[in-house]
N, C-alpha and C. Protein backbone atom coordinates (compact mmCIF):
# COMPACT_ATOMS: atom_id res chain seq x y z
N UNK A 1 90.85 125.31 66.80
CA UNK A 1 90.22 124.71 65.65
C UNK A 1 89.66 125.81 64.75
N UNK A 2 89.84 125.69 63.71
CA UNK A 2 89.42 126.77 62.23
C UNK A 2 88.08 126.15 62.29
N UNK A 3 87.59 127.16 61.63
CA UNK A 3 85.79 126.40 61.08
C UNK A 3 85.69 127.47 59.81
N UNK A 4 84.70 126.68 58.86
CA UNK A 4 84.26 127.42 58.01
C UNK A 4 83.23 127.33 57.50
N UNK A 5 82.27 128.31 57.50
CA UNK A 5 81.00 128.10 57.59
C UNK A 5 80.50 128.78 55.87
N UNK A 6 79.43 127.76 55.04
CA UNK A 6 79.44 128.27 53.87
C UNK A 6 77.96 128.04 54.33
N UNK A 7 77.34 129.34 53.88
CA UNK A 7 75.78 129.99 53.65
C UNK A 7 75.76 129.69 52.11
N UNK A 8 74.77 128.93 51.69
CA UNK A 8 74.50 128.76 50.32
C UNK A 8 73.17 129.93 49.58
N UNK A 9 73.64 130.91 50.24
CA UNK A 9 72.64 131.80 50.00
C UNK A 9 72.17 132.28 48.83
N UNK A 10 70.70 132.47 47.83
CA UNK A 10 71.02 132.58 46.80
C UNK A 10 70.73 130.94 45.71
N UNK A 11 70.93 130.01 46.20
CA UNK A 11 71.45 128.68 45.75
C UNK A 11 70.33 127.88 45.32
N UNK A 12 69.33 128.28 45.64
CA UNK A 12 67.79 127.79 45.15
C UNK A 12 67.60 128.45 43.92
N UNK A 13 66.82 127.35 42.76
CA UNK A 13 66.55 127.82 41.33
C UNK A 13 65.32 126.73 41.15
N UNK A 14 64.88 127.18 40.10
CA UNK A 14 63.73 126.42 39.46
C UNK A 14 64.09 125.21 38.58
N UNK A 15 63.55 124.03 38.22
CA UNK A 15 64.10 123.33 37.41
C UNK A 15 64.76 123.52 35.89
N UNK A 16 65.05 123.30 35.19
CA UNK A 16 65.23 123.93 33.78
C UNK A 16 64.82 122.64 32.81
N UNK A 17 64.17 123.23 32.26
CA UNK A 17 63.40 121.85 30.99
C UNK A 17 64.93 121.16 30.33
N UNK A 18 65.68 122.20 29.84
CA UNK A 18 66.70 121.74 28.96
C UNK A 18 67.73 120.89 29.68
N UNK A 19 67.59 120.89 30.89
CA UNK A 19 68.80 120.42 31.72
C UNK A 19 68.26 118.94 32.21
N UNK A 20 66.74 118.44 31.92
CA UNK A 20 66.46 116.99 32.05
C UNK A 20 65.37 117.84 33.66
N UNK A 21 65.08 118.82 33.58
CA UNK A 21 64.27 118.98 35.06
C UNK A 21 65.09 119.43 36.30
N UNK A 22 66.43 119.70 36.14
CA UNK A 22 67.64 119.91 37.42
C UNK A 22 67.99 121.08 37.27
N UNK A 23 67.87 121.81 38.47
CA UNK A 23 68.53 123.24 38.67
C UNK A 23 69.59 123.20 38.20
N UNK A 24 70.02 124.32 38.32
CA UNK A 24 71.60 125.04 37.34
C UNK A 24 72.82 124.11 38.24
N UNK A 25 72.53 124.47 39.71
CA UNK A 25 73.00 123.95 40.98
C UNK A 25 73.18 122.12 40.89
N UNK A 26 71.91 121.82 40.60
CA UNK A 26 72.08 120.18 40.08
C UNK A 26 73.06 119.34 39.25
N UNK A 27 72.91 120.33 38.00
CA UNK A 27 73.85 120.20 36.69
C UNK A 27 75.18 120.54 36.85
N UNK A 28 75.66 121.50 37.17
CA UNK A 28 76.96 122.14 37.51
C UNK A 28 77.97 121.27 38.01
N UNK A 29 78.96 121.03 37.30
CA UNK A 29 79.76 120.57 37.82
C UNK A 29 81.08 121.15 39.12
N UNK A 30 80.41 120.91 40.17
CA UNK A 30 80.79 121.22 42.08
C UNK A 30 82.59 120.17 42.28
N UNK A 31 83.68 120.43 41.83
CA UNK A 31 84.40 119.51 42.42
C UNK A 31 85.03 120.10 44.16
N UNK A 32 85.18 121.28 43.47
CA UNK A 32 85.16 121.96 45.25
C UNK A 32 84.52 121.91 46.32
N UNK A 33 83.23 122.10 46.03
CA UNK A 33 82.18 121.63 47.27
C UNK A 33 82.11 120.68 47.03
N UNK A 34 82.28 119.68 46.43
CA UNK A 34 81.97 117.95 46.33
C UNK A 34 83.33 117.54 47.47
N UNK A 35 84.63 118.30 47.16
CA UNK A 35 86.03 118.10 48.22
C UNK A 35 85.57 118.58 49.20
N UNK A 36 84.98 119.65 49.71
CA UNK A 36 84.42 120.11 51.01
C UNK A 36 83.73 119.46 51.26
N UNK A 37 82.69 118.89 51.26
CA UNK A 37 81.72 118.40 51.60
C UNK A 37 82.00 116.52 51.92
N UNK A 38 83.48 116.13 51.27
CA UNK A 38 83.56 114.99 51.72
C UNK A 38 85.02 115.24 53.03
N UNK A 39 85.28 116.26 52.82
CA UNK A 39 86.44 116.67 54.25
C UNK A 39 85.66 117.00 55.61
N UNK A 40 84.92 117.43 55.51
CA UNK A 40 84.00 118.48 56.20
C UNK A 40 83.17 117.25 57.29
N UNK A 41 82.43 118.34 58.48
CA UNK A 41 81.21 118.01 59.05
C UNK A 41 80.38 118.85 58.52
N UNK A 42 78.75 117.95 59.13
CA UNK A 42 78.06 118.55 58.33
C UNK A 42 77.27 119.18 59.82
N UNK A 43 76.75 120.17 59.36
CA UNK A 43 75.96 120.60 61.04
C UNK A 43 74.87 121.88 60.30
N UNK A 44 74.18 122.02 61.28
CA UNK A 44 73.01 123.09 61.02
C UNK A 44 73.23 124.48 62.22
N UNK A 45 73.02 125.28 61.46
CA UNK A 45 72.99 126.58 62.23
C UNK A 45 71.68 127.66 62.04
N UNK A 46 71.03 127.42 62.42
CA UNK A 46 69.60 128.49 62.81
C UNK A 46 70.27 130.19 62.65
N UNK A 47 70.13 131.09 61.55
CA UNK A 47 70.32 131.75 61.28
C UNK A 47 69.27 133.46 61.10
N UNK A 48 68.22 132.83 61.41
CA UNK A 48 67.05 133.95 61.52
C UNK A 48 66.22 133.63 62.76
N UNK A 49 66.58 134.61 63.46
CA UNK A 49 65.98 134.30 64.71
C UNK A 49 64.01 134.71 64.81
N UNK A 50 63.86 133.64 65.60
CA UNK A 50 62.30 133.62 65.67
C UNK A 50 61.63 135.24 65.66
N UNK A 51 60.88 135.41 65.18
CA UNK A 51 60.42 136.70 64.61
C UNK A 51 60.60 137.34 64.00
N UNK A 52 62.03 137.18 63.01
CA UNK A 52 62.43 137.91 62.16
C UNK A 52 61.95 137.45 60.74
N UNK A 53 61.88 138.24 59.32
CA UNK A 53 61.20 137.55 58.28
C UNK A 53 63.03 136.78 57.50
N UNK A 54 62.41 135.57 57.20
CA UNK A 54 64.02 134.89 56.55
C UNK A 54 64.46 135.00 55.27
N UNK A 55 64.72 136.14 55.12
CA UNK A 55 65.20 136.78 54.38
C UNK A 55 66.69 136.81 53.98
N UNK A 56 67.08 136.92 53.19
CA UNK A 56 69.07 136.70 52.86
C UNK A 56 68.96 138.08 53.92
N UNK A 57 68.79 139.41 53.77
CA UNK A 57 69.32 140.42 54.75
C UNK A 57 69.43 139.76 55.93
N UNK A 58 68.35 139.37 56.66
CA UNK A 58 68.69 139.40 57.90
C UNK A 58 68.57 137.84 58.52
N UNK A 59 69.02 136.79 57.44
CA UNK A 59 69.71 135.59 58.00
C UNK A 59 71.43 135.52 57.72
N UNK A 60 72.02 136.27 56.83
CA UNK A 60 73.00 136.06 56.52
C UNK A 60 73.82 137.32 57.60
N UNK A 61 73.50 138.09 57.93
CA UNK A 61 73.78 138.91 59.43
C UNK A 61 73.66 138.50 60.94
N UNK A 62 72.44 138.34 60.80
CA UNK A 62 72.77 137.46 62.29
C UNK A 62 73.58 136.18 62.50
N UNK A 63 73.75 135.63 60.77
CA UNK A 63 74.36 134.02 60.88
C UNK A 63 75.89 134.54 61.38
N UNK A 64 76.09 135.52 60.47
CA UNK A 64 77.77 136.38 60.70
C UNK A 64 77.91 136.09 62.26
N UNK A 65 77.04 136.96 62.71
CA UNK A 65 76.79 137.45 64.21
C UNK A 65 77.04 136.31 65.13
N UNK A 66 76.05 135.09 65.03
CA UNK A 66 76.15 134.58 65.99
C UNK A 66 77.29 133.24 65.97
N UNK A 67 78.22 133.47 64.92
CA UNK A 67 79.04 132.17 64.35
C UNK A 67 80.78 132.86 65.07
N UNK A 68 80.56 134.31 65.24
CA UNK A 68 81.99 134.97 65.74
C UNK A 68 82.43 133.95 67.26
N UNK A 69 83.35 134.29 67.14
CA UNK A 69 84.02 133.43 68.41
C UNK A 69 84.02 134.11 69.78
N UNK A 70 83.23 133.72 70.81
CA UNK A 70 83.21 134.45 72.10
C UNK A 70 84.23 134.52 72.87
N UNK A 71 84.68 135.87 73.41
CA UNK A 71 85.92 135.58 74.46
C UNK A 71 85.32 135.87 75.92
């Protein structure tokens, strides 16, 4: 089985007055992730391990890390 794992890292914004109050992300027209997201499961992956600060550096590294396939 393939998997593909998308980190929306980055993907948080502030509202925008001009846009009616909706992030850029809100407004944007998504038909790709709208097709992913209706093909797809949806699941959660814990990506910064307890004690570390959650940070894009070192959630988007360990997420790498712990998503590789074990032999």
């Amino acid at each position: 089985m393939k998997h593909i794992i998308i980190l929306g890292d980055g993907m948080a914004d502030w509202p925008v007055k001009a846009l009616g109050g909706k992030t850029l992300l809100q407004a944007a027209t998504t038909p790709y992730m709208d097709k992913l997201a209706r093909m797809g499961r949806v699941g959660r992956l814990v990506t910064v391990a307890e004690g570390f600060h959650p940070g894009s550096e070192v959630a988007n590294k360990i997420g790498r890390a712990s998503c590789r396939e074990r032999v």
